[in-house]
PDB file of N, CA and C in Angstrom:
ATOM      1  N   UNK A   1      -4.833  38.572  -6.939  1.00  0.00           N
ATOM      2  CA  UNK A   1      -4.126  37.701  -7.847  1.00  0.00           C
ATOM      3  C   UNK A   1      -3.635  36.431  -7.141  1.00  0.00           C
ATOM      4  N   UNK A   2      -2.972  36.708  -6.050  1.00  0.00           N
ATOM      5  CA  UNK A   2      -2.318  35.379  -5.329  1.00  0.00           C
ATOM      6  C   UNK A   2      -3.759  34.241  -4.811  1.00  0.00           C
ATOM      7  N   UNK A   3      -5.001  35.274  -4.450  1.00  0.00           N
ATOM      8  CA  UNK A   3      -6.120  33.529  -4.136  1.00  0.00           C
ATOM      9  C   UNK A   3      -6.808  33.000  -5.645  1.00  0.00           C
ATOM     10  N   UNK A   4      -6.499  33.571  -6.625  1.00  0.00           N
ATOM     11  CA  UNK A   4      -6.552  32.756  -8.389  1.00  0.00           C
ATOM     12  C   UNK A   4      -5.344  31.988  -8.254  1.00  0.00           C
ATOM     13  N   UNK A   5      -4.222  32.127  -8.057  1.00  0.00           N
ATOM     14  CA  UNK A   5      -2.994  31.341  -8.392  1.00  0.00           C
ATOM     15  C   UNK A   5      -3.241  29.945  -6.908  1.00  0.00           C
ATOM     16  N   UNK A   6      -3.724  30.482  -6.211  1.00  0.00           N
ATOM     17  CA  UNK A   6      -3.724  29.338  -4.953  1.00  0.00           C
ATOM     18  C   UNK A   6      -5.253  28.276  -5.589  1.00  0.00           C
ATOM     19  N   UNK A   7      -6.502  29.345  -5.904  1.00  0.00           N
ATOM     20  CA  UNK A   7      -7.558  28.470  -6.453  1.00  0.00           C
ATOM     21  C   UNK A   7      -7.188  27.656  -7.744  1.00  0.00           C
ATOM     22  N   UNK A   8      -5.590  27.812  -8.472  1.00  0.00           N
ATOM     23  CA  UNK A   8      -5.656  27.335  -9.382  1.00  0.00           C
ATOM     24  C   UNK A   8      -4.676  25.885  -9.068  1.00  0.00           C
ATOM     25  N   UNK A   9      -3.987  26.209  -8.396  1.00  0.00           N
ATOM     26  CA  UNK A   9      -3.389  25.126  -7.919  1.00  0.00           C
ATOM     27  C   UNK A   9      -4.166  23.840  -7.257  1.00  0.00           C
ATOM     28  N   UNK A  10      -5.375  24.575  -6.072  1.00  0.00           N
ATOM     29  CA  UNK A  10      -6.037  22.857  -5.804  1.00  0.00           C
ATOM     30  C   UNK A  10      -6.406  22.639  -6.658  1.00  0.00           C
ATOM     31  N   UNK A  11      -7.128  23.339  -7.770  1.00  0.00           N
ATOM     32  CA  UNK A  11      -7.822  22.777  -9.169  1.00  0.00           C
ATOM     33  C   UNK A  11      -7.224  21.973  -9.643  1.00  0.00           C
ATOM     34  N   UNK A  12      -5.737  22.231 -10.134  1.00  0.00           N
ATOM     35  CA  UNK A  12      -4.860  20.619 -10.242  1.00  0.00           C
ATOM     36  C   UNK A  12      -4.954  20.153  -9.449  1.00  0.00           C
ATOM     37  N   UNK A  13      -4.590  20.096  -8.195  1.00  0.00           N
ATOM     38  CA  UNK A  13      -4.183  18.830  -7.280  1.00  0.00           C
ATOM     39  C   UNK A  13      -5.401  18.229  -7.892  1.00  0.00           C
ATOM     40  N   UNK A  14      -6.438  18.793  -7.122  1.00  0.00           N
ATOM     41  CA  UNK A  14      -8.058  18.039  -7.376  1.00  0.00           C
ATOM     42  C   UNK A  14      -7.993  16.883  -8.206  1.00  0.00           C
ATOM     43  N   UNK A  15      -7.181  17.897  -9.600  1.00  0.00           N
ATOM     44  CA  UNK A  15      -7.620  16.778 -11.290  1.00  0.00           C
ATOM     45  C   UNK A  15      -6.426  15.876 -11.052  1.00  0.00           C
ATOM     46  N   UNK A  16      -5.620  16.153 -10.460  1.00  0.00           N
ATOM     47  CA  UNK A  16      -4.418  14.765 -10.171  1.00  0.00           C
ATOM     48  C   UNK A  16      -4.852  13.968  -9.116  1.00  0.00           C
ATOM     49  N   UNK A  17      -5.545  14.282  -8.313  1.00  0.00           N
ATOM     50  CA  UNK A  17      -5.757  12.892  -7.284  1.00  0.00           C
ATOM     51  C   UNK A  17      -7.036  12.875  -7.638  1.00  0.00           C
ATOM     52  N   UNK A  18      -7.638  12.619  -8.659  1.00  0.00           N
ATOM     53  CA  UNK A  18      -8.768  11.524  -8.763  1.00  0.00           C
ATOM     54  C   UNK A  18      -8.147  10.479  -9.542  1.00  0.00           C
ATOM     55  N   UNK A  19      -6.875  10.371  -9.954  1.00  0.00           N
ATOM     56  CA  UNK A  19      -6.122   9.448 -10.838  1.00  0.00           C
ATOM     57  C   UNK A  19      -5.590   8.280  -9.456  1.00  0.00           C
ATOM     58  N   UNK A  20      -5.941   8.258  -8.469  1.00  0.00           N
ATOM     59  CA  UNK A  20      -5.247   7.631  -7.346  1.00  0.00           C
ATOM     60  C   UNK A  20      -6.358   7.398  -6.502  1.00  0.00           C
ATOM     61  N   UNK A  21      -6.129   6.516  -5.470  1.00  0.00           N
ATOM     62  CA  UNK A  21      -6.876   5.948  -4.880  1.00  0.00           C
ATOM     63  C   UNK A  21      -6.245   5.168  -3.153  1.00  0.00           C
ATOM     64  N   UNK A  22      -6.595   4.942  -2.282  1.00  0.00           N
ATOM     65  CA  UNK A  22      -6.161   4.786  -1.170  1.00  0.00           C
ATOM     66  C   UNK A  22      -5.667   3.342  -1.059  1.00  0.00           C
ATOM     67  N   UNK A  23      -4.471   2.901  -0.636  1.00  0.00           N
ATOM     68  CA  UNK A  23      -4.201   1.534  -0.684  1.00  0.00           C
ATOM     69  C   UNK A  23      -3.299   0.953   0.515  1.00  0.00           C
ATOM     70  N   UNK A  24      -3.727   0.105   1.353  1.00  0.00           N
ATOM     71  CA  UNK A  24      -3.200  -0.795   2.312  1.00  0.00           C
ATOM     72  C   UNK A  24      -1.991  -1.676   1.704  1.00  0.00           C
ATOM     73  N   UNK A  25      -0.262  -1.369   1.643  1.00  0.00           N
ATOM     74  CA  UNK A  25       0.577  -2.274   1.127  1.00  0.00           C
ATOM     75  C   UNK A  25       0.623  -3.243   1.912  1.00  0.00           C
ATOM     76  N   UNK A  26       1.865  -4.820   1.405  1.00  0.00           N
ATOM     77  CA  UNK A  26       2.143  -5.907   2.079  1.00  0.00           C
ATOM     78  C   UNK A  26       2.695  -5.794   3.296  1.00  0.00           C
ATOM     79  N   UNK A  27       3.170  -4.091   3.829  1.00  0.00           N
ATOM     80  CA  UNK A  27       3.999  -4.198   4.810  1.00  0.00           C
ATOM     81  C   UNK A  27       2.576  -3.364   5.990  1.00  0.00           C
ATOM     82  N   UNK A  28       1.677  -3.381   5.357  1.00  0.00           N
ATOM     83  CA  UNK A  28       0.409  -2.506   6.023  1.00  0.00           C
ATOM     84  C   UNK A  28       0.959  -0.913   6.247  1.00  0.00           C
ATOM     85  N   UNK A  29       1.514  -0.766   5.497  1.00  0.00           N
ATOM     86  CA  UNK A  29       1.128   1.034   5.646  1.00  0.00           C
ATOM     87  C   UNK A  29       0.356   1.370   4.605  1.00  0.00           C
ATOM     88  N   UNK A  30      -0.143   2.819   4.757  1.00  0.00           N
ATOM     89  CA  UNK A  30      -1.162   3.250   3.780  1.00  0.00           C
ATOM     90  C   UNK A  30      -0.649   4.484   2.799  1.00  0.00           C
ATOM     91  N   UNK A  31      -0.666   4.176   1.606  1.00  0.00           N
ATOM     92  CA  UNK A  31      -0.084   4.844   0.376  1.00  0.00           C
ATOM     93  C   UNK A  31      -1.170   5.060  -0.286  1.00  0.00           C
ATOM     94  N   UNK A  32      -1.200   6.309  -1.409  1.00  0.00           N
ATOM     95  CA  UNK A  32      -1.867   6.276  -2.565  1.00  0.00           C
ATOM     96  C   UNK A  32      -0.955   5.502  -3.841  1.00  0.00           C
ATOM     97  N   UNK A  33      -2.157   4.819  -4.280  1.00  0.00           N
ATOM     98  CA  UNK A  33      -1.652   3.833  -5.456  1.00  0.00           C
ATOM     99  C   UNK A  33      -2.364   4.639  -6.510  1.00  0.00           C
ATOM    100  N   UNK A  34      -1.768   4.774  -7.751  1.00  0.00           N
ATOM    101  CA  UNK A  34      -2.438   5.202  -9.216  1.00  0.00           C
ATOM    102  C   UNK A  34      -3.566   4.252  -9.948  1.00  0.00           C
ATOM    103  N   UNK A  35      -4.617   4.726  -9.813  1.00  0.00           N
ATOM    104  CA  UNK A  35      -5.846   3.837 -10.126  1.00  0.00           C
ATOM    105  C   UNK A  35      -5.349   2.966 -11.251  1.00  0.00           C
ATOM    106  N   UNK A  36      -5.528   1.755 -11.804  1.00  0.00           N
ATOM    107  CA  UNK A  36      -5.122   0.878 -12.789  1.00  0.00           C
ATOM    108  C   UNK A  36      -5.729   1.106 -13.715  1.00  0.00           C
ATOM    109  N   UNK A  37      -4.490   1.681 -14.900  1.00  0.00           N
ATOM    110  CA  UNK A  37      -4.728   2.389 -16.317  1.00  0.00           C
ATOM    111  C   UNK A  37      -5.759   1.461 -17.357  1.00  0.00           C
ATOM    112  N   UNK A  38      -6.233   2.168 -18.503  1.00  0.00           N
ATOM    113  CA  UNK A  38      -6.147   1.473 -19.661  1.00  0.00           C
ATOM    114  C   UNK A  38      -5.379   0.235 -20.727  1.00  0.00           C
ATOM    115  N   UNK A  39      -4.066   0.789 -19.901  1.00  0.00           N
ATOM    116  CA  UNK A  39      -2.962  -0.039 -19.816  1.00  0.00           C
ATOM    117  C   UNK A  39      -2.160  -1.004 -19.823  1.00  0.00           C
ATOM    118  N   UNK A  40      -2.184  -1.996 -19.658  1.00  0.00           N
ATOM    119  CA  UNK A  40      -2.293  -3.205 -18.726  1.00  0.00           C
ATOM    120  C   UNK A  40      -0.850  -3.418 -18.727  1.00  0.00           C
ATOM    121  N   UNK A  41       0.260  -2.805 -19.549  1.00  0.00           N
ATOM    122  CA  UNK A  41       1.055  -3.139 -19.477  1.00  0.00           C
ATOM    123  C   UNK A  41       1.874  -2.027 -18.480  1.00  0.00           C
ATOM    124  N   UNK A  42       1.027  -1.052 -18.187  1.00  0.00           N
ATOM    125  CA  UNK A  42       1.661   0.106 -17.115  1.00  0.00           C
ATOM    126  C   UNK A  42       1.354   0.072 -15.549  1.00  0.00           C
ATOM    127  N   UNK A  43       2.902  -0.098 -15.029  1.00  0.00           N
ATOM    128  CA  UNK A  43       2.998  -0.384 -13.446  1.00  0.00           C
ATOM    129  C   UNK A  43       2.206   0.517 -12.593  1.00  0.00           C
ATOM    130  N   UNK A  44       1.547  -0.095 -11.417  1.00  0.00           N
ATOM    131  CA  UNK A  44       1.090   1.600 -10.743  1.00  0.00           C
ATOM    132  C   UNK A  44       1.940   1.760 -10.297  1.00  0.00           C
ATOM    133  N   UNK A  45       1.980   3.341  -9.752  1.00  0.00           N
ATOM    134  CA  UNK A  45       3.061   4.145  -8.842  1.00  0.00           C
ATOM    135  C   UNK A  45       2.904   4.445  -7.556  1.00  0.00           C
ATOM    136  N   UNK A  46       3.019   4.529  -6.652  1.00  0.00           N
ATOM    137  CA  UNK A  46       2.161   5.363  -5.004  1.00  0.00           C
ATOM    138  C   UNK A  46       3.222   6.246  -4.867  1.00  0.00           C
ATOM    139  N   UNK A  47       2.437   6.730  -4.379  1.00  0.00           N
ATOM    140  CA  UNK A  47       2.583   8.426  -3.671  1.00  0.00           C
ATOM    141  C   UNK A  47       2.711   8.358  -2.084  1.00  0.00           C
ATOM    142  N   UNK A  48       3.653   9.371  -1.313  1.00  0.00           N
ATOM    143  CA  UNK A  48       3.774   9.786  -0.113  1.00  0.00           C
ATOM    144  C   UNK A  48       2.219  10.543   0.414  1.00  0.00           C
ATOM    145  N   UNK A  49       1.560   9.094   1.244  1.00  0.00           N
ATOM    146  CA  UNK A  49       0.374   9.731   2.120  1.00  0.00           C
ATOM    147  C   UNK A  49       0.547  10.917   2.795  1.00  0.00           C
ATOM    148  N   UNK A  50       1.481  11.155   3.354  1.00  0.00           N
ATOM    149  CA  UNK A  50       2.411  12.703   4.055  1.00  0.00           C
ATOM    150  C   UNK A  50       2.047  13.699   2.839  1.00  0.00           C
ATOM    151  N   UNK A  51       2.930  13.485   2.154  1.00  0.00           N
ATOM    152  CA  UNK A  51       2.626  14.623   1.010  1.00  0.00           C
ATOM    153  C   UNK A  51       0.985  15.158   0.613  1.00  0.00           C
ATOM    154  N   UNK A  52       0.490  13.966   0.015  1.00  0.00           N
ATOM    155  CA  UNK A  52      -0.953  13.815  -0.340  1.00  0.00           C
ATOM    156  C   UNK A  52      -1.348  14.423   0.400  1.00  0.00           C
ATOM    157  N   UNK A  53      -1.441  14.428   1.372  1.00  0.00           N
ATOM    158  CA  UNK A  53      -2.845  15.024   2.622  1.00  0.00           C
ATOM    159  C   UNK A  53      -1.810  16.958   2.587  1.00  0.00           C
ATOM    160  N   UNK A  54      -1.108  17.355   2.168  1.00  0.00           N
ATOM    161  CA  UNK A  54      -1.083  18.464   1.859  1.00  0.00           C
ATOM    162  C   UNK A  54      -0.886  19.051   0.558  1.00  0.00           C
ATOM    163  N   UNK A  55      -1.305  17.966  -0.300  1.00  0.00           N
ATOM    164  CA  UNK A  55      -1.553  18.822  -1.728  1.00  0.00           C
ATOM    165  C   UNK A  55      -0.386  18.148  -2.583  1.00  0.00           C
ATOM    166  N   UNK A  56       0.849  17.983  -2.341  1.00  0.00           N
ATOM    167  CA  UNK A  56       1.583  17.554  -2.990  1.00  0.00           C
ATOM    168  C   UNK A  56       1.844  16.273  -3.660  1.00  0.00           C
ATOM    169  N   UNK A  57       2.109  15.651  -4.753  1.00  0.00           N
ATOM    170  CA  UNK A  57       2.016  14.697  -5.217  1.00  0.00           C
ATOM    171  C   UNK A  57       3.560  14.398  -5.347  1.00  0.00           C
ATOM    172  N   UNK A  58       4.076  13.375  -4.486  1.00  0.00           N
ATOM    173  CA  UNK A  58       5.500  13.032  -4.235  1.00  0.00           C
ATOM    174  C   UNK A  58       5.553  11.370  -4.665  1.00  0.00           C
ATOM    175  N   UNK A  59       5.868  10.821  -5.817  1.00  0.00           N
ATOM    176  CA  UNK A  59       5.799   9.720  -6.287  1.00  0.00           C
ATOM    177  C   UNK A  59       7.314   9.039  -5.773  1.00  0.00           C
ATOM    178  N   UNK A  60       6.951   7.903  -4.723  1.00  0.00           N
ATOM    179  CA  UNK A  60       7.764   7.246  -3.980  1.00  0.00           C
ATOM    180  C   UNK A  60       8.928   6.279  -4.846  1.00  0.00           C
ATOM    181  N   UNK A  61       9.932   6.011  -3.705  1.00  0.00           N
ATOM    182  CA  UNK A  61      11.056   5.720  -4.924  1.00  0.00           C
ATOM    183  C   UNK A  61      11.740   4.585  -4.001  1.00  0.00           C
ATOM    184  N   UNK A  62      12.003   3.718  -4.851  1.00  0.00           N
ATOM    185  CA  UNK A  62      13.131   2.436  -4.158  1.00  0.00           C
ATOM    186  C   UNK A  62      14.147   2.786  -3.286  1.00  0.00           C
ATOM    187  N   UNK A  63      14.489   2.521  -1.748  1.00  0.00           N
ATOM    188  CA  UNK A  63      15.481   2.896  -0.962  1.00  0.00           C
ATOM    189  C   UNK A  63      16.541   1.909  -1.369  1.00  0.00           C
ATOM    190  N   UNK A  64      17.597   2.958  -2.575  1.00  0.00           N
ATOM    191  CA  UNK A  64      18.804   2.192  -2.541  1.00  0.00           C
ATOM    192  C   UNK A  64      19.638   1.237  -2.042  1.00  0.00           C
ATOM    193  N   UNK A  65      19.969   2.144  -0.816  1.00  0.00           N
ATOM    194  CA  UNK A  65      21.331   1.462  -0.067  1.00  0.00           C
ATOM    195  C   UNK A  65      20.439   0.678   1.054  1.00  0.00           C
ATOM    196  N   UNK A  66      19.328   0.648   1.442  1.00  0.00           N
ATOM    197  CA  UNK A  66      18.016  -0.232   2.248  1.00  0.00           C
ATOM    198  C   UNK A  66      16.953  -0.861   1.636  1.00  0.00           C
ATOM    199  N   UNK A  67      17.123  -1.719   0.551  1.00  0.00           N
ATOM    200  CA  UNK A  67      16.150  -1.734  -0.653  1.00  0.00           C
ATOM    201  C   UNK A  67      15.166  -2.810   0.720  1.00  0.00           C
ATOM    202  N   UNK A  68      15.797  -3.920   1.256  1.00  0.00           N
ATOM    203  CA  UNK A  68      15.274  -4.848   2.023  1.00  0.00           C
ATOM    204  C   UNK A  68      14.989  -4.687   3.604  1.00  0.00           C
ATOM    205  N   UNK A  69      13.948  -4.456   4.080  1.00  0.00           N
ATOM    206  CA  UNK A  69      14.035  -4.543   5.630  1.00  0.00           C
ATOM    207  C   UNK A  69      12.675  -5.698   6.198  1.00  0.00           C
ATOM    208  N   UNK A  70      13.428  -6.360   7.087  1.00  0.00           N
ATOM    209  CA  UNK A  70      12.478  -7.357   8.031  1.00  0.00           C
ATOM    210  C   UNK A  70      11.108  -7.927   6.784  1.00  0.00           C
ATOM    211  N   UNK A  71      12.109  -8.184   5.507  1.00  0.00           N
ATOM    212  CA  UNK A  71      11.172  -9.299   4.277  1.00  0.00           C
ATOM    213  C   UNK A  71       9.971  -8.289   4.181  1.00  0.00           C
ATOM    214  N   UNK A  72      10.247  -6.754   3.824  1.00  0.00           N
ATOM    215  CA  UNK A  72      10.243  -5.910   3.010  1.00  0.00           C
ATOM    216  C   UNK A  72      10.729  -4.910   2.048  1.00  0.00           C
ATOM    217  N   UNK A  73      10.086  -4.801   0.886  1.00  0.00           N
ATOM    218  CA  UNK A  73      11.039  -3.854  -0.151  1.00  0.00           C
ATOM    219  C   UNK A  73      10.581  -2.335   0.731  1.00  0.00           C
ATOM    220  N   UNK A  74      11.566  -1.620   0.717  1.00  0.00           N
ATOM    221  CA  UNK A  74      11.467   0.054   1.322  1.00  0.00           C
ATOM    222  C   UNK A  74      11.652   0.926   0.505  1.00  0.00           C
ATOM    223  N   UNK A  75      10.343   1.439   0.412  1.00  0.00           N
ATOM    224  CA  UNK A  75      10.407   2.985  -0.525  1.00  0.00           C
ATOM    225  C   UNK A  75      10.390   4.201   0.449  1.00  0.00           C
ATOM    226  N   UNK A  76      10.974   5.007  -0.172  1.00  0.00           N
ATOM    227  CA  UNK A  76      10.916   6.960   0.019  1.00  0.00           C
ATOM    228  C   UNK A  76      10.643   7.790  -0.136  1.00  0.00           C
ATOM    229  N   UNK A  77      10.053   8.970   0.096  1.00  0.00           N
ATOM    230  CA  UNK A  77       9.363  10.067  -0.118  1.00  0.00           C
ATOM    231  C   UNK A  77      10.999  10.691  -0.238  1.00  0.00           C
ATOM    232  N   UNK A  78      10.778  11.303  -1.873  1.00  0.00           N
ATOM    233  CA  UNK A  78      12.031  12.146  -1.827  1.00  0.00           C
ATOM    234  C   UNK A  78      11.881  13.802  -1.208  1.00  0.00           C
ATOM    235  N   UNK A  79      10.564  13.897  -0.532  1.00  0.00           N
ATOM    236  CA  UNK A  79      10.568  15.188  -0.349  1.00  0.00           C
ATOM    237  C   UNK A  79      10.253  15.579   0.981  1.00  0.00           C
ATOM    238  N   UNK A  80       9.564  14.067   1.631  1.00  0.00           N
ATOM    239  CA  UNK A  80       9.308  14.773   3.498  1.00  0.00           C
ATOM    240  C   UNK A  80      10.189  13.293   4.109  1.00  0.00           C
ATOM    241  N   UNK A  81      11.034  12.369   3.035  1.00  0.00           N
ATOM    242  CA  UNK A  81      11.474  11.238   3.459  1.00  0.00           C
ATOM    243  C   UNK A  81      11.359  10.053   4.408  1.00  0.00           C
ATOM    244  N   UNK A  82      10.033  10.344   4.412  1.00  0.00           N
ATOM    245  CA  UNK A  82       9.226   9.087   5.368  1.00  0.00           C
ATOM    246  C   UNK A  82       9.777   7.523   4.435  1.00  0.00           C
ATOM    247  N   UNK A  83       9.612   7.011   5.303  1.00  0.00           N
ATOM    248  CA  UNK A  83       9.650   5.269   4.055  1.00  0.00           C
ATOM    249  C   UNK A  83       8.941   4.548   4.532  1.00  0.00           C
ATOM    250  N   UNK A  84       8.601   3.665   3.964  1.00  0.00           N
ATOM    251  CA  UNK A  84       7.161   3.217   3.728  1.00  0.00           C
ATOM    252  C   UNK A  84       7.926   1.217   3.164  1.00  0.00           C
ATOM    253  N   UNK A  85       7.238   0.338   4.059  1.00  0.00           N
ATOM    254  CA  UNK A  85       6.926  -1.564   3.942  1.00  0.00           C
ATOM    255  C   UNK A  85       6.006  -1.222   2.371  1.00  0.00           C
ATOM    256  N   UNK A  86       6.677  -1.914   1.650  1.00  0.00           N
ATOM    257  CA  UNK A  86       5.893  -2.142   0.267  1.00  0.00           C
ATOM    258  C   UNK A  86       5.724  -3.690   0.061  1.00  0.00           C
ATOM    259  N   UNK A  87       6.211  -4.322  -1.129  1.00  0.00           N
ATOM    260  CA  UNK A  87       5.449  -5.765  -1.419  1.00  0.00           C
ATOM    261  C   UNK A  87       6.525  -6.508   0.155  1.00  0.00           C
ATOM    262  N   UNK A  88       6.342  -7.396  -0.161  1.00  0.00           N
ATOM    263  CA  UNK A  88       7.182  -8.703   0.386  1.00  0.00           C
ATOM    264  C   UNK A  88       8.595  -9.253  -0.246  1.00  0.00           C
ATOM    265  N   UNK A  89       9.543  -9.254  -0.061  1.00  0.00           N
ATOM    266  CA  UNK A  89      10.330  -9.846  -0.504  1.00  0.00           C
ATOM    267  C   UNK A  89      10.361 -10.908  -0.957  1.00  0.00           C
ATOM    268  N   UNK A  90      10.291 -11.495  -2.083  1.00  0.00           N
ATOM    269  CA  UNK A  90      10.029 -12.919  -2.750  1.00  0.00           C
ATOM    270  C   UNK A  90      11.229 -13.941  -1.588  1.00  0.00           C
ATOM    271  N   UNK A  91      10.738 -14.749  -1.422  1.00  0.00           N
ATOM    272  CA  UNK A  91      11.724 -15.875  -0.323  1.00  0.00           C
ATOM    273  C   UNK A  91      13.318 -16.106  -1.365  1.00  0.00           C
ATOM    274  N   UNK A  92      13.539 -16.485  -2.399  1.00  0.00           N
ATOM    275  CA  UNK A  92      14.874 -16.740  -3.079  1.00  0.00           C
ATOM    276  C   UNK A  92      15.764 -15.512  -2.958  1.00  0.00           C
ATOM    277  N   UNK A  93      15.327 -14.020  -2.495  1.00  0.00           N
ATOM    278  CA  UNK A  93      15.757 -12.967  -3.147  1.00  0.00           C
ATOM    279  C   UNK A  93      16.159 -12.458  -1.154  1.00  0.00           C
ATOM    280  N   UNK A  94      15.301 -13.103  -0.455  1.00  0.00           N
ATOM    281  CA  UNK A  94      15.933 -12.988   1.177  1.00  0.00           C
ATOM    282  C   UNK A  94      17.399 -13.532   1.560  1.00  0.00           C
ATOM    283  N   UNK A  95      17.211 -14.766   0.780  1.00  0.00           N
ATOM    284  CA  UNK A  95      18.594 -15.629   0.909  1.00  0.00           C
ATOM    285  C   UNK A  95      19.762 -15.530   0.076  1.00  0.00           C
ATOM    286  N   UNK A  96      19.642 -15.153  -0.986  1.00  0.00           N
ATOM    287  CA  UNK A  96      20.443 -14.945  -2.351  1.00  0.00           C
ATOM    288  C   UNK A  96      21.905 -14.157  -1.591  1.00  0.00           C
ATOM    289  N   UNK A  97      22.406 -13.642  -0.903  1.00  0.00           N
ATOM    290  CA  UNK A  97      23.600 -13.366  -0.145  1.00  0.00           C
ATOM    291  C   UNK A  97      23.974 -14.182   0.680  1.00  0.00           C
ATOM    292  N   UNK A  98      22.887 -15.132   1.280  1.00  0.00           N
ATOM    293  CA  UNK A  98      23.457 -15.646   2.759  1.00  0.00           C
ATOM    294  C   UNK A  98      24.349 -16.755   2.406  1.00  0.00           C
ATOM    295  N   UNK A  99      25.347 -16.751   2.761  1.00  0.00           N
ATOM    296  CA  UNK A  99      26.159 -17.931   2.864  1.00  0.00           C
ATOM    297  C   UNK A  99      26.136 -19.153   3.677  1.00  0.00           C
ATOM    298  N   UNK A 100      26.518 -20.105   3.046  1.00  0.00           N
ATOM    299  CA  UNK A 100      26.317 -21.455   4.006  1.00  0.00           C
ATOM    300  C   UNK A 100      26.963 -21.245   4.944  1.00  0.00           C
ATOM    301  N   UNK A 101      26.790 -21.996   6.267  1.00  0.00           N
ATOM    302  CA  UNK A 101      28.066 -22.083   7.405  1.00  0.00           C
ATOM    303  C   UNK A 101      28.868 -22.883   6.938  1.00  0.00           C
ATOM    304  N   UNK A 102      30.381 -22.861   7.557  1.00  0.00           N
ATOM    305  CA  UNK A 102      31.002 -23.691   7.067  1.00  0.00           C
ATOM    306  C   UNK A 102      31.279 -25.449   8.276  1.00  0.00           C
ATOM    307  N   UNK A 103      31.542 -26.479   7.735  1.00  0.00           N
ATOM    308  CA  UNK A 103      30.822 -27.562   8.400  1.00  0.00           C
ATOM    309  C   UNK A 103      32.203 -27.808   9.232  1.00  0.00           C
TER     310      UNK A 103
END
């Protein structure tokens, strides 16, 4: 009974990661991105490469209290908590705190 319940499980994974595809982000690490829907109005998502390569499908999430590092946005694996360089920080949105010096 338990190698049906294990053969049934990669059978999903299987049918869930052909929905994804391998992707180089702006900060060069490597994520799975969700192949681009029918959709057009639906965002893709990526997934924890960590996870992926053991079956699990861990859909990465905005680092709150670190959203910005070195003019990158930082996402998280909520489940093996790796984080991961995603887009670029738009230039207005680097400076938008910094204060002038004073003269």
């Amino acid at each position: 009974m338990e190698l049906r319940e294990e053969n049934k499980k990669i059978e999903m994974f299987a049918l869930q990661a052909a929905s994804y595809e391998l992707h180089t982000t702006d900060g060069g690490t490597t994520v799975y991105r969700s192949k681009k829907p029918a959709d057009q109005d639906v965002q893709h998502h990526y997934l924890c490469a960590h996870c992926y390569s053991s079956s699990k499908v861990s859909i990465l999430q905005p680092k709150p209290e670190r959203s910005q590092h070195a003019g990158f946005f930082i996402h998280y694996c909520p489940q093996c908590k790796n984080e991961y360089k995603m887009q670029k920080v738009p230039f207005h949105k680097l400076y938008q705190n910094v204060r002038p010096l004073p003269h």
